[in-house]
PDB file of N, CA and C in Angstrom:
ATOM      1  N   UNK A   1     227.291 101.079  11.269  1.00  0.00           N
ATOM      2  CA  UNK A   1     227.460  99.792  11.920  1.00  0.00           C
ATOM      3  C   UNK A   1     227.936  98.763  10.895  1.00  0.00           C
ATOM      4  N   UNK A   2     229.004  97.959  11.463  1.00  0.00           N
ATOM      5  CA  UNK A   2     229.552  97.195  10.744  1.00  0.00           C
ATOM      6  C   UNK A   2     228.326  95.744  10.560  1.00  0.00           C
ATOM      7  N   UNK A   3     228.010  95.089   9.108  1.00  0.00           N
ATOM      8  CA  UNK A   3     227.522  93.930   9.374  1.00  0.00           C
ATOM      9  C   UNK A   3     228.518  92.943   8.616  1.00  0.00           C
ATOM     10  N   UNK A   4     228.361  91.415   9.026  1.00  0.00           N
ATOM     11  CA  UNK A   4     229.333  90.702   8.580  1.00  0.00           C
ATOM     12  C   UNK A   4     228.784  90.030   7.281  1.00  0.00           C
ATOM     13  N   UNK A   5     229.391  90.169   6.330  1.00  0.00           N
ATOM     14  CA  UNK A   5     228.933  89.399   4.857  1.00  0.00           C
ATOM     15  C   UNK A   5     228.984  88.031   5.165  1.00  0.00           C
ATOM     16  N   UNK A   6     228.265  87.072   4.795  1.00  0.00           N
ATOM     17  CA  UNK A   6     228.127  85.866   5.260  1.00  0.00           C
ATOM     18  C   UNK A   6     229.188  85.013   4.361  1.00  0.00           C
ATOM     19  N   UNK A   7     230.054  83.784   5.158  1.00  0.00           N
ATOM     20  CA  UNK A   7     231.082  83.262   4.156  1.00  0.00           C
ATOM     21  C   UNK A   7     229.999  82.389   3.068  1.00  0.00           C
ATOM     22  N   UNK A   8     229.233  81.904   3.478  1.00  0.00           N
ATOM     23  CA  UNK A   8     228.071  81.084   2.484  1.00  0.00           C
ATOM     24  C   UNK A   8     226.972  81.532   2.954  1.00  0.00           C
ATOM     25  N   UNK A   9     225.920  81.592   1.854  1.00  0.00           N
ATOM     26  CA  UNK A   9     224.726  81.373   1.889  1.00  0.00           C
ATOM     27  C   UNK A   9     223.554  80.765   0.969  1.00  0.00           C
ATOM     28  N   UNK A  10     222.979  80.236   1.247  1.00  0.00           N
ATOM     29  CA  UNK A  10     222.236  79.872   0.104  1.00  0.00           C
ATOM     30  C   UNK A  10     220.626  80.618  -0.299  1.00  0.00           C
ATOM     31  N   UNK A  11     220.572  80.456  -1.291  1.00  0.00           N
ATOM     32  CA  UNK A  11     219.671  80.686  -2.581  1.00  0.00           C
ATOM     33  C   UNK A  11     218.167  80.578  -2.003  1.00  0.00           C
ATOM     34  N   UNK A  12     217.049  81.439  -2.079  1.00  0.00           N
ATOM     35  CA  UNK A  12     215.934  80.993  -1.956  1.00  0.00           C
ATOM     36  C   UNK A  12     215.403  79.113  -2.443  1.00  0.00           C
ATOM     37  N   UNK A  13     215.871  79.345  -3.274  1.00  0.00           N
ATOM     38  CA  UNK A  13     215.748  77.930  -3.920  1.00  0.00           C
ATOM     39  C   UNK A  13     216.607  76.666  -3.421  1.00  0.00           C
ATOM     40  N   UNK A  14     217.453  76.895  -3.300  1.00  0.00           N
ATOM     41  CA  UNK A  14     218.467  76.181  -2.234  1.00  0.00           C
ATOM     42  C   UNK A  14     218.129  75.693  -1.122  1.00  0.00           C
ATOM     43  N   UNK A  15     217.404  76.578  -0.388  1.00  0.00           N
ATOM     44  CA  UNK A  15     216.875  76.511   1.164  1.00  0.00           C
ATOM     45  C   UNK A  15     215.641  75.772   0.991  1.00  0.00           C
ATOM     46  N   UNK A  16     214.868  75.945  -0.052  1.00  0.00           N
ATOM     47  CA  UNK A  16     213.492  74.995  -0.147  1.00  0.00           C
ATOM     48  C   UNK A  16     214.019  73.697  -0.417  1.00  0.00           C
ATOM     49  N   UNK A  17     214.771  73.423  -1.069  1.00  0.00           N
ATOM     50  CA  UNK A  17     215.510  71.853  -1.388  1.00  0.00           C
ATOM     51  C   UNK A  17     216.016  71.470  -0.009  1.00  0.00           C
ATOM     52  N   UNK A  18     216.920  72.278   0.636  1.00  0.00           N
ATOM     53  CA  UNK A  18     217.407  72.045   1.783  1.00  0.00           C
ATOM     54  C   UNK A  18     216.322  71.413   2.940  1.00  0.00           C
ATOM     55  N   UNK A  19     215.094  72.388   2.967  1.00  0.00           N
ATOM     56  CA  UNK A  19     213.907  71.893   3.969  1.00  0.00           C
ATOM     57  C   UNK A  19     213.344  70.373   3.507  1.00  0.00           C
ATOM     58  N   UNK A  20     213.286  70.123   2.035  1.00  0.00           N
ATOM     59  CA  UNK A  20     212.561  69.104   1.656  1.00  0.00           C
ATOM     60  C   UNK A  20     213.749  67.436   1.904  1.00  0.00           C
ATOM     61  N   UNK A  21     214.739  67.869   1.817  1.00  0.00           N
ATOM     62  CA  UNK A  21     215.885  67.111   2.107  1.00  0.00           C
ATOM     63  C   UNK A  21     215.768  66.815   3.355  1.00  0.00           C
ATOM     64  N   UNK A  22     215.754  67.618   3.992  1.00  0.00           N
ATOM     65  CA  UNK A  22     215.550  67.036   5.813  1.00  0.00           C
ATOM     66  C   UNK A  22     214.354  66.315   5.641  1.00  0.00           C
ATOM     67  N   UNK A  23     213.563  66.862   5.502  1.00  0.00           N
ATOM     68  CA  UNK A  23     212.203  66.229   6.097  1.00  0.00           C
ATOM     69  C   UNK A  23     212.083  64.594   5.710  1.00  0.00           C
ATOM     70  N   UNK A  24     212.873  64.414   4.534  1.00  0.00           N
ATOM     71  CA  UNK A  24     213.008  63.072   3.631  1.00  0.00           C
ATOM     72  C   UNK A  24     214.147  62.694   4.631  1.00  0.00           C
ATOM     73  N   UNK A  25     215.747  62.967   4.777  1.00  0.00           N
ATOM     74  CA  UNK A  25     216.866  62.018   5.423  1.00  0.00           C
ATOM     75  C   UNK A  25     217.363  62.779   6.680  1.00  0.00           C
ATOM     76  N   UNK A  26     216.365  64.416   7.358  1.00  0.00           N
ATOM     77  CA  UNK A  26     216.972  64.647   9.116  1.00  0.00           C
ATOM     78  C   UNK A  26     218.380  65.094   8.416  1.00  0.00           C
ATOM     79  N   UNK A  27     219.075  65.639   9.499  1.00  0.00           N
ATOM     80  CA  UNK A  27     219.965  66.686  10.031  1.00  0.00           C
ATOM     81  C   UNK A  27     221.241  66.107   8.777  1.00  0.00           C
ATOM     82  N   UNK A  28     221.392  67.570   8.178  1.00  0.00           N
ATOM     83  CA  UNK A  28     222.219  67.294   6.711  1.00  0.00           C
ATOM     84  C   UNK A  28     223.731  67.998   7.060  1.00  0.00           C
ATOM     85  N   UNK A  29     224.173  68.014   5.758  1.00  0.00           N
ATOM     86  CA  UNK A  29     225.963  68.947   5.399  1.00  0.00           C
ATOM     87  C   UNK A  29     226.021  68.828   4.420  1.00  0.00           C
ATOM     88  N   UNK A  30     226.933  69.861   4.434  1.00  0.00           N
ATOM     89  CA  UNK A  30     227.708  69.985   2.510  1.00  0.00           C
ATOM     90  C   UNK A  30     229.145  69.973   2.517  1.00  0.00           C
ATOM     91  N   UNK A  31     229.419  68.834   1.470  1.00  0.00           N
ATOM     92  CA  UNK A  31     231.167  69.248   1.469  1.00  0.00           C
ATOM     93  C   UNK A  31     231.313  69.620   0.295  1.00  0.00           C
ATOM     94  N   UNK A  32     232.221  70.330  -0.202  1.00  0.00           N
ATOM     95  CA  UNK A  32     232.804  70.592  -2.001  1.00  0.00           C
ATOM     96  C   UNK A  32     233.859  70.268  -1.529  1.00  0.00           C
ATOM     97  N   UNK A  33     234.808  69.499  -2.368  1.00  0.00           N
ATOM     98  CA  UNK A  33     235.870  68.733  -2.551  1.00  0.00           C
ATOM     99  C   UNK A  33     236.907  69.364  -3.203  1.00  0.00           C
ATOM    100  N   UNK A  34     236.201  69.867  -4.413  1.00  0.00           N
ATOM    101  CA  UNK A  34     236.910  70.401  -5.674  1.00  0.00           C
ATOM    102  C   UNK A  34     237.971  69.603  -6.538  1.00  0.00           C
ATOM    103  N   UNK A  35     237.069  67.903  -6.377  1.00  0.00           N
ATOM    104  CA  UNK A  35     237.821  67.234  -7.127  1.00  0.00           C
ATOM    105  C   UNK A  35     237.243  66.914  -8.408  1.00  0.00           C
ATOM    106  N   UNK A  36     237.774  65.904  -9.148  1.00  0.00           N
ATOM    107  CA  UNK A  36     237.241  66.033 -10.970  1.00  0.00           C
ATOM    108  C   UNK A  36     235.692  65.920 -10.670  1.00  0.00           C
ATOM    109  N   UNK A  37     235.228  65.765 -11.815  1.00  0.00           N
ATOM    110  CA  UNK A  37     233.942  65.438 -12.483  1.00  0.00           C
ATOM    111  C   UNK A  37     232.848  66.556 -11.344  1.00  0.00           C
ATOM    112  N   UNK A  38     231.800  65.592 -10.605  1.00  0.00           N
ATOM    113  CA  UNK A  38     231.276  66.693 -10.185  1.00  0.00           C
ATOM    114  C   UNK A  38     231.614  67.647  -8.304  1.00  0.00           C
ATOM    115  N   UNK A  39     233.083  67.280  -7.989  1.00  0.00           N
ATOM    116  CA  UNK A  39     233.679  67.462  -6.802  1.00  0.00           C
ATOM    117  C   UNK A  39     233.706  68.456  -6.796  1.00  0.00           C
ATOM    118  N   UNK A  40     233.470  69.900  -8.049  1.00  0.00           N
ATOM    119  CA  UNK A  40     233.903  70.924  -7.310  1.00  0.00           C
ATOM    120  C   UNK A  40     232.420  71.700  -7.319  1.00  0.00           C
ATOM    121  N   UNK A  41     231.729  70.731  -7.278  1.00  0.00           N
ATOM    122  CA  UNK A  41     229.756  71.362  -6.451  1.00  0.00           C
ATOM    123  C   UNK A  41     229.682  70.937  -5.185  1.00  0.00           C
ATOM    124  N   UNK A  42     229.204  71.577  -4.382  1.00  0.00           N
ATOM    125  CA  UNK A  42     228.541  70.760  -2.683  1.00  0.00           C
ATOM    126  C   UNK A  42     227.967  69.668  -3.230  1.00  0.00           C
ATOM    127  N   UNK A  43     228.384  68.806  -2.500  1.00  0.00           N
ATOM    128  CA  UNK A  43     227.457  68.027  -2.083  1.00  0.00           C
ATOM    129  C   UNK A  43     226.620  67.654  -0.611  1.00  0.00           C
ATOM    130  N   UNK A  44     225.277  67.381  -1.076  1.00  0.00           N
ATOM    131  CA  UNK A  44     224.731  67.327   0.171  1.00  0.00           C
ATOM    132  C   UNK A  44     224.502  65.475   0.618  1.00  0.00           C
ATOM    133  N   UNK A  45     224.573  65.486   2.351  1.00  0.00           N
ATOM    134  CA  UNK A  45     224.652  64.262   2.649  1.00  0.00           C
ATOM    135  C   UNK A  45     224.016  64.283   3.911  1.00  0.00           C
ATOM    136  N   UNK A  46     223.238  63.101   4.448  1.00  0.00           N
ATOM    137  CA  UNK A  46     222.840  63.134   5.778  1.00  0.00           C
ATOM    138  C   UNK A  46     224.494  63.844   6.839  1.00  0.00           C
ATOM    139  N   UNK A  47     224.181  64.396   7.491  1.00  0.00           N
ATOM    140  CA  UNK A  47     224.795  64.756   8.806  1.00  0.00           C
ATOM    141  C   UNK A  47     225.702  63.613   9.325  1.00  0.00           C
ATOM    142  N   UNK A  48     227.373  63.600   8.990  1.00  0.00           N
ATOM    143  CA  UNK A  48     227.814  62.944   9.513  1.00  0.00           C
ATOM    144  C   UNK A  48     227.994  61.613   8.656  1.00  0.00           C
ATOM    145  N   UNK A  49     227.561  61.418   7.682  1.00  0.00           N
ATOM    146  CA  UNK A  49     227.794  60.309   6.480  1.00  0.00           C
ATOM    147  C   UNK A  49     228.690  60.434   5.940  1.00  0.00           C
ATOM    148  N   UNK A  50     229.326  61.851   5.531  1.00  0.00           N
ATOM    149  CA  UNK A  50     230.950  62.087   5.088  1.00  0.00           C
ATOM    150  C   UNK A  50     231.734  63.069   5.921  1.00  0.00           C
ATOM    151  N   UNK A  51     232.945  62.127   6.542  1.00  0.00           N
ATOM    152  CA  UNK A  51     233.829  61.883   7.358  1.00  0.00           C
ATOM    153  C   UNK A  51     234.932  62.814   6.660  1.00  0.00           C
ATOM    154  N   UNK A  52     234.287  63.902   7.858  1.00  0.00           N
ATOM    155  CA  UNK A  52     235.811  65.241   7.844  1.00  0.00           C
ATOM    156  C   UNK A  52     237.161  65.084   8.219  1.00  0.00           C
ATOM    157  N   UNK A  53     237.856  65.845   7.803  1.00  0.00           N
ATOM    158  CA  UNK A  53     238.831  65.526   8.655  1.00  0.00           C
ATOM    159  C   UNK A  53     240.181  66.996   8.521  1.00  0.00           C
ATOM    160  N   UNK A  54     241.162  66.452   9.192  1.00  0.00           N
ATOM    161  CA  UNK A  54     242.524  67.451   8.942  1.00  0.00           C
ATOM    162  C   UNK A  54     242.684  68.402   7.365  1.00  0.00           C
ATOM    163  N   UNK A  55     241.909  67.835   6.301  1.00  0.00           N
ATOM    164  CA  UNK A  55     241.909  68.062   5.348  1.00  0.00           C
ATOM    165  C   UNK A  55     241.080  69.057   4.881  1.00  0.00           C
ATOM    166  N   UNK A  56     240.043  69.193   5.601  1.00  0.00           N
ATOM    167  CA  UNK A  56     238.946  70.047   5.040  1.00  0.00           C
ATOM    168  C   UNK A  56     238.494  71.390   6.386  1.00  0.00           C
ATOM    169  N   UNK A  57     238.179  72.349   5.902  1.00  0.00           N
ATOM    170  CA  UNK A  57     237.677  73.343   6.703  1.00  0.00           C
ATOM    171  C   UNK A  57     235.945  73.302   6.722  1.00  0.00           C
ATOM    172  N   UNK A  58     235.555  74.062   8.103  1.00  0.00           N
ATOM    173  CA  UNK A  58     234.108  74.043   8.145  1.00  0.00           C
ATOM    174  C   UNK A  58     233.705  75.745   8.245  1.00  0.00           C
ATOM    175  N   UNK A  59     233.215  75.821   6.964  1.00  0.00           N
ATOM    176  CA  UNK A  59     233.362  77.443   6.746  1.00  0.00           C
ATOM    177  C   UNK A  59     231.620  78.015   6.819  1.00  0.00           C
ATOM    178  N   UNK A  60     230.859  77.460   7.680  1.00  0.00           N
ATOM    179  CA  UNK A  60     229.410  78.240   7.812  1.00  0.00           C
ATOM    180  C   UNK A  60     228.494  76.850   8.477  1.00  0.00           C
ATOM    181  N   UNK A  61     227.772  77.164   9.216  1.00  0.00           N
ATOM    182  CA  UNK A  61     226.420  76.494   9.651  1.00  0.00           C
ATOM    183  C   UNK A  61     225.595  77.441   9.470  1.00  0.00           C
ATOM    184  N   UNK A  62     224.969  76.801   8.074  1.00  0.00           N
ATOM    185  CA  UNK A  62     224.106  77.742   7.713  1.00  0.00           C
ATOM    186  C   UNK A  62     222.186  77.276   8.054  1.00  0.00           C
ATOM    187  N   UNK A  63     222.120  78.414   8.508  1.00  0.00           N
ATOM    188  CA  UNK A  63     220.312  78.017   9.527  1.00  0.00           C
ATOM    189  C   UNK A  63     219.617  78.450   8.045  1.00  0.00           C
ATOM    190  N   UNK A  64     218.468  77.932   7.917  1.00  0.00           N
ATOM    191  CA  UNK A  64     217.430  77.409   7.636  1.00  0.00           C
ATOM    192  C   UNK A  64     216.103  77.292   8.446  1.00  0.00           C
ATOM    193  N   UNK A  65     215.134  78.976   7.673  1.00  0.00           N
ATOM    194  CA  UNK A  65     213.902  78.555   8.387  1.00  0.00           C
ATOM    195  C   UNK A  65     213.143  77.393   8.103  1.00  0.00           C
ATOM    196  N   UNK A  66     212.796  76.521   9.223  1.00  0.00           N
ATOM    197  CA  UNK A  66     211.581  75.300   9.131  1.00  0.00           C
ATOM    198  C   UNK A  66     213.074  74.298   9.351  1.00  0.00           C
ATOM    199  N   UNK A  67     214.274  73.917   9.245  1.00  0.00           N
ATOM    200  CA  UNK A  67     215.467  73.430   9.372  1.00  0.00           C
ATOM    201  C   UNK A  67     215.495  73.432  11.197  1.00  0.00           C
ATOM    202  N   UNK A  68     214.994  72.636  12.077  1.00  0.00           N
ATOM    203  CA  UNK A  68     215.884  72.640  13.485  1.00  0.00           C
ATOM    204  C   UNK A  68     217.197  72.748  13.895  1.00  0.00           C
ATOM    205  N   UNK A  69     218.201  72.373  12.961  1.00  0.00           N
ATOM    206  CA  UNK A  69     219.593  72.160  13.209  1.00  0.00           C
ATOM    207  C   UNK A  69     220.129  73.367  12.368  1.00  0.00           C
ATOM    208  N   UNK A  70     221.298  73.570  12.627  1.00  0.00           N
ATOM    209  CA  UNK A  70     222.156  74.290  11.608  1.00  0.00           C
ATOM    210  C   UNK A  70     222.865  73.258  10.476  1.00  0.00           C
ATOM    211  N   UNK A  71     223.074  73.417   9.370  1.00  0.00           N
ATOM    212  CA  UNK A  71     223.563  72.397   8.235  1.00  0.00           C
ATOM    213  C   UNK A  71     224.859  73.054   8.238  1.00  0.00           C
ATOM    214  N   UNK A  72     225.635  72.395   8.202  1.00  0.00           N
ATOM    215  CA  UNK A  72     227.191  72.543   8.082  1.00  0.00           C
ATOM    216  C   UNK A  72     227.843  72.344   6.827  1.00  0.00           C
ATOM    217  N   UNK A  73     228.294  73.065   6.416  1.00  0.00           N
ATOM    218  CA  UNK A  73     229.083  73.796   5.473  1.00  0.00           C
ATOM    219  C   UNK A  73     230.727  73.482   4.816  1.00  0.00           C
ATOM    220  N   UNK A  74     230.999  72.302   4.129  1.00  0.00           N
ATOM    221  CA  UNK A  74     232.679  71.793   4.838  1.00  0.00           C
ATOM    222  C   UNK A  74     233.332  72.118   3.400  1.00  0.00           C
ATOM    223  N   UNK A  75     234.577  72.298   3.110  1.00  0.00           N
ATOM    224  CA  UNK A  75     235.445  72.553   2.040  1.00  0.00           C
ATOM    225  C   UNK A  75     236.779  71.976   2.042  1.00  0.00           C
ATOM    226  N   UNK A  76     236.939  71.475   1.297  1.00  0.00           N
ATOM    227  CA  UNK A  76     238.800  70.807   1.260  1.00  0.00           C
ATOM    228  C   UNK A  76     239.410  71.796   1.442  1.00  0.00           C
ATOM    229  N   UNK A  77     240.356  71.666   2.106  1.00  0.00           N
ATOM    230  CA  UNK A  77     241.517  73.114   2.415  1.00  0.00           C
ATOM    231  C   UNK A  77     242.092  73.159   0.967  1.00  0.00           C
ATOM    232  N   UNK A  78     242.401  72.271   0.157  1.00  0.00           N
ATOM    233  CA  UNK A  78     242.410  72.976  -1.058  1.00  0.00           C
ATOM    234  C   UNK A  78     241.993  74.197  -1.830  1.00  0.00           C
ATOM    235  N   UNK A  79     240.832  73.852  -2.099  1.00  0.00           N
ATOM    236  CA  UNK A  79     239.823  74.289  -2.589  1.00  0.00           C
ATOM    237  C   UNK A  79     239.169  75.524  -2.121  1.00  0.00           C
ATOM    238  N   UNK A  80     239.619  75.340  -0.704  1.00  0.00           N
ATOM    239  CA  UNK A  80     239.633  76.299   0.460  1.00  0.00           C
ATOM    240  C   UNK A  80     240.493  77.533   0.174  1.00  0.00           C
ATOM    241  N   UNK A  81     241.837  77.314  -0.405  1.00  0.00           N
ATOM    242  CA  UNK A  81     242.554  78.066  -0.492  1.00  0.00           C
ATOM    243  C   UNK A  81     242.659  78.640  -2.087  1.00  0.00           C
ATOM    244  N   UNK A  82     241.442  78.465  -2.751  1.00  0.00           N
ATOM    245  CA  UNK A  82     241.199  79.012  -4.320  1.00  0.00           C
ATOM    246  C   UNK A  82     240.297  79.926  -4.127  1.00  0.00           C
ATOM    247  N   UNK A  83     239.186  79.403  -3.239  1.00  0.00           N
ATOM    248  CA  UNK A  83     237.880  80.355  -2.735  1.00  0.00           C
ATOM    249  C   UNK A  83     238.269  81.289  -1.874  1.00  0.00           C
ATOM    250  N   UNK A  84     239.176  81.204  -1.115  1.00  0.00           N
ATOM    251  CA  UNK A  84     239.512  82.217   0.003  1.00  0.00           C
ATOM    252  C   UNK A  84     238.973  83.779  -0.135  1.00  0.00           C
ATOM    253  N   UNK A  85     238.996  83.818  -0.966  1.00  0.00           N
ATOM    254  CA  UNK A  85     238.527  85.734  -1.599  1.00  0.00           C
ATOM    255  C   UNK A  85     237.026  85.982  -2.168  1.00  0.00           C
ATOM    256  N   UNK A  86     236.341  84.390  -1.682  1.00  0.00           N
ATOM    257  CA  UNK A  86     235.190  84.974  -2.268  1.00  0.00           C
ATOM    258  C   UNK A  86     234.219  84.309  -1.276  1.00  0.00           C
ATOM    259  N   UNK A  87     232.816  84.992  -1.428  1.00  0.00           N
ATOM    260  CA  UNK A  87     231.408  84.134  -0.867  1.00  0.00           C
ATOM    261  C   UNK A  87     230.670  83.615  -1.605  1.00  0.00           C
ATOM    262  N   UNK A  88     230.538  82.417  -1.040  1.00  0.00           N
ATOM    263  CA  UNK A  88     229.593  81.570  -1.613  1.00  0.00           C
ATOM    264  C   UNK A  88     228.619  81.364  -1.988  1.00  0.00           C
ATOM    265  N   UNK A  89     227.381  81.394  -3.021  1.00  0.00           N
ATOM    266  CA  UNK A  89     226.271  81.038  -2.502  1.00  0.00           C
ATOM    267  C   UNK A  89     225.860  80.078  -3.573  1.00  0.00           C
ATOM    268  N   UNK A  90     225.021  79.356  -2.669  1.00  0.00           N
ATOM    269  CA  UNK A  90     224.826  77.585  -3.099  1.00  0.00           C
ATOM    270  C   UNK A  90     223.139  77.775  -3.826  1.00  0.00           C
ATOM    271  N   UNK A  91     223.487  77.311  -5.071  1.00  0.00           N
ATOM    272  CA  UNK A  91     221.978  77.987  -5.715  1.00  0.00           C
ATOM    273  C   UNK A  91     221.526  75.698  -6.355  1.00  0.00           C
ATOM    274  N   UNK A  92     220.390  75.768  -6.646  1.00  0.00           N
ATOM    275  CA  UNK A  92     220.248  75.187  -7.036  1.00  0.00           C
ATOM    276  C   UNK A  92     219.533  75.205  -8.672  1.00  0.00           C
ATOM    277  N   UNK A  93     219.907  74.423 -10.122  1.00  0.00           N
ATOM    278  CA  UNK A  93     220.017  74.159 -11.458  1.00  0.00           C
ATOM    279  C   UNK A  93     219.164  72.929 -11.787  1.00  0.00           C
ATOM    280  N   UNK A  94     218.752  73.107 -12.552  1.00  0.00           N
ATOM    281  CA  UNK A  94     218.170  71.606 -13.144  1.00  0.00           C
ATOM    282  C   UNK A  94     219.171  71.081 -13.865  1.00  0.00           C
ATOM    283  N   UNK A  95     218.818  69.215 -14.022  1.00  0.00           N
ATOM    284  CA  UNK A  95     219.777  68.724 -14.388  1.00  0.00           C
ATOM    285  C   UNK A  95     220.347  67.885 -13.310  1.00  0.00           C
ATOM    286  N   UNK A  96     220.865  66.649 -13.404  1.00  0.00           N
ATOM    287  CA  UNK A  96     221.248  65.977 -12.551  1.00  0.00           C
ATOM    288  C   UNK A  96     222.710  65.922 -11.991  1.00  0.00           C
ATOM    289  N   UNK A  97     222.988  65.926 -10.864  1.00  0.00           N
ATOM    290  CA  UNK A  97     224.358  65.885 -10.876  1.00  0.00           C
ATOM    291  C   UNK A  97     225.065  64.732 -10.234  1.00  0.00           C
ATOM    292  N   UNK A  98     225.811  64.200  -9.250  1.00  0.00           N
ATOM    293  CA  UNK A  98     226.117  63.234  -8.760  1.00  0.00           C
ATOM    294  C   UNK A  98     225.548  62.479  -8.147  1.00  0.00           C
ATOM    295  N   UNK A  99     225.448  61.232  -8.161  1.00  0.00           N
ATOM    296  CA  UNK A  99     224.682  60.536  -7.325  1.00  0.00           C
ATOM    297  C   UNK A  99     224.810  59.808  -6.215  1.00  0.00           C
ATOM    298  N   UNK A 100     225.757  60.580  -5.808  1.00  0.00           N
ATOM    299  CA  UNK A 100     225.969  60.776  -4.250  1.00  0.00           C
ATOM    300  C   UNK A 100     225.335  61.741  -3.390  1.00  0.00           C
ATOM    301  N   UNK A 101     225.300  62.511  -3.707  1.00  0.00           N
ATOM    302  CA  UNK A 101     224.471  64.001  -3.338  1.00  0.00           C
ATOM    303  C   UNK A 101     223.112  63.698  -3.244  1.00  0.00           C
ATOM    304  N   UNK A 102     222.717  64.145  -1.939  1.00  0.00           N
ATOM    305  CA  UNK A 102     220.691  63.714  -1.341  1.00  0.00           C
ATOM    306  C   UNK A 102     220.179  64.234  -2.733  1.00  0.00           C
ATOM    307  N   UNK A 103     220.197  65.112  -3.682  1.00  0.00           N
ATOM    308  CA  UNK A 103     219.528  65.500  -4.406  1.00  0.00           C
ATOM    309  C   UNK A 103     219.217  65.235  -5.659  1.00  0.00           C
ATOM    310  N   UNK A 104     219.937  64.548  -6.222  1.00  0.00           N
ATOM    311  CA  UNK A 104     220.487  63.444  -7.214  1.00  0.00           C
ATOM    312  C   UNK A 104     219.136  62.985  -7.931  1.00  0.00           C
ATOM    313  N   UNK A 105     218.219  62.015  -7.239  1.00  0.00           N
ATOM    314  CA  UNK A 105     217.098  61.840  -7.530  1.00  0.00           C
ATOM    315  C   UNK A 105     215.701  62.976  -7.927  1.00  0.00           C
ATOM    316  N   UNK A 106     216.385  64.068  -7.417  1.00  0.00           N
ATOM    317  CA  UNK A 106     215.043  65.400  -7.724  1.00  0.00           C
ATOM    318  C   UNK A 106     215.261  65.897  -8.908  1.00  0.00           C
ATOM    319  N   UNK A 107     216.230  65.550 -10.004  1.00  0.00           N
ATOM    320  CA  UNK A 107     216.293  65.959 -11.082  1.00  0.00           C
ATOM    321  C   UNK A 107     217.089  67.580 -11.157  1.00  0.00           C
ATOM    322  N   UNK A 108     217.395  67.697 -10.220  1.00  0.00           N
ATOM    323  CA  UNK A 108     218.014  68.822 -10.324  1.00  0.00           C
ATOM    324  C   UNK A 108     219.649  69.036  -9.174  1.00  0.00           C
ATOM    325  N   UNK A 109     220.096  69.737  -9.113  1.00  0.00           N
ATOM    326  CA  UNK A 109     221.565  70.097  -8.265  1.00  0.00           C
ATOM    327  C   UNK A 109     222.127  71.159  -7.597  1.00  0.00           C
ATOM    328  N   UNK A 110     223.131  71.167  -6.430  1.00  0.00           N
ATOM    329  CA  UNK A 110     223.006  72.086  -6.113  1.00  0.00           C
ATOM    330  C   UNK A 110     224.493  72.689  -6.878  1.00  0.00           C
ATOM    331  N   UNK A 111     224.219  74.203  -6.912  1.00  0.00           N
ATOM    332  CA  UNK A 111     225.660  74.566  -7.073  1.00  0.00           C
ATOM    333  C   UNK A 111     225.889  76.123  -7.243  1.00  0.00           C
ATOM    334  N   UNK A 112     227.802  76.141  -6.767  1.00  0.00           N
ATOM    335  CA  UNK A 112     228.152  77.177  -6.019  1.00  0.00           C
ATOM    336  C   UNK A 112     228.201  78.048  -7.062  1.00  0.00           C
ATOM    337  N   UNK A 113     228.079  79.196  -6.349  1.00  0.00           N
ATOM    338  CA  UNK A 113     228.149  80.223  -7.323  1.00  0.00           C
ATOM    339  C   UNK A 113     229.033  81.638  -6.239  1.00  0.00           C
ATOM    340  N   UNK A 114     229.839  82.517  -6.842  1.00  0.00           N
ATOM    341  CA  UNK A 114     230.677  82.916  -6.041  1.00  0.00           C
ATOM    342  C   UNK A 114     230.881  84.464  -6.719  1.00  0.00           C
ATOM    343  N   UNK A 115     231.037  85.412  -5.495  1.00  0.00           N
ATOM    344  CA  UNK A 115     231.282  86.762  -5.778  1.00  0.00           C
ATOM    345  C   UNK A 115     232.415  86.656  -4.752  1.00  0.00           C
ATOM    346  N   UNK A 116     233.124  87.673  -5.625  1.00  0.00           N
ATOM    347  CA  UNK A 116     234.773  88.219  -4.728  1.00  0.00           C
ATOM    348  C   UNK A 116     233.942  89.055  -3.578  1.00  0.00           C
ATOM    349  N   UNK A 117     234.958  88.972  -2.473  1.00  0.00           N
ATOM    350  CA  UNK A 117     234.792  89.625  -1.365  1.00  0.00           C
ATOM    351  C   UNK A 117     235.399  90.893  -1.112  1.00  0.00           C
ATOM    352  N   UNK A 118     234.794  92.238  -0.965  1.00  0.00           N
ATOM    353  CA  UNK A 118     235.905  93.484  -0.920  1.00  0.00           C
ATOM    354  C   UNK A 118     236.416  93.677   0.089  1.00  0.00           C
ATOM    355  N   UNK A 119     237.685  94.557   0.201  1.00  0.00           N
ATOM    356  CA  UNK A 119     238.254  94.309   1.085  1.00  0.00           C
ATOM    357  C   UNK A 119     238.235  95.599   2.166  1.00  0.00           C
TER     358      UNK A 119
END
């Protein structure tokens, strides 16, 4: 039986940040940009605070036990088209990273980490 490799997923550790993030700012997303400085990590944002568009793809709603909603998953079609060959998974590092990102203040960040996909 065929199963489907997931295009993202995240990290045990990831998903506990993820639960503690809701419970603090409700129904979240991630975009990676893959622009300078720290654009080419997700960032996470309340649900709907950064404004998708023609530009970017939505490549996973990824569920989360103790999470009610699915968290959505967004990528610049750029960036989109560098990753294309691989899966994602969104781990979280200590260390601070942008301070735009819900997580900013926890002293730590999230970020992608990526295996090629076979074919």
């Amino acid at each position: 039986m065929y199963e489907e490799i997931p295009r993202v997923e995240l990290t045990p550790a990831a998903a506990d940040l993820v639960r503690r993030l809701h419970a603090a700012h409700g129904p979240l997303m991630f975009h990676q940009s893959g622009g300078c400085c720290d654009g080419s990590a997700p960032m996470c944002y309340p649900d709907g605070e950064f404004r998708t568009g023609n530009s970017d793809v939505l490549l996973a709603e990824l569920y989360v036990d103790g999470v009610e909603e699915p968290v959505s998953f967004w990528m610049s079609r750029s960036q989109y088209q560098a990753w294309s060959h691989t899966r994602l998974i969104v781990d979280v590092v200590e260390g601070r990273g942008s301070g735009f990102s819900l997580e900013a203040p926890e002293g730590v960040r999230f970020l992608t980490r990526s295996r090629v996909v076979g074919t």
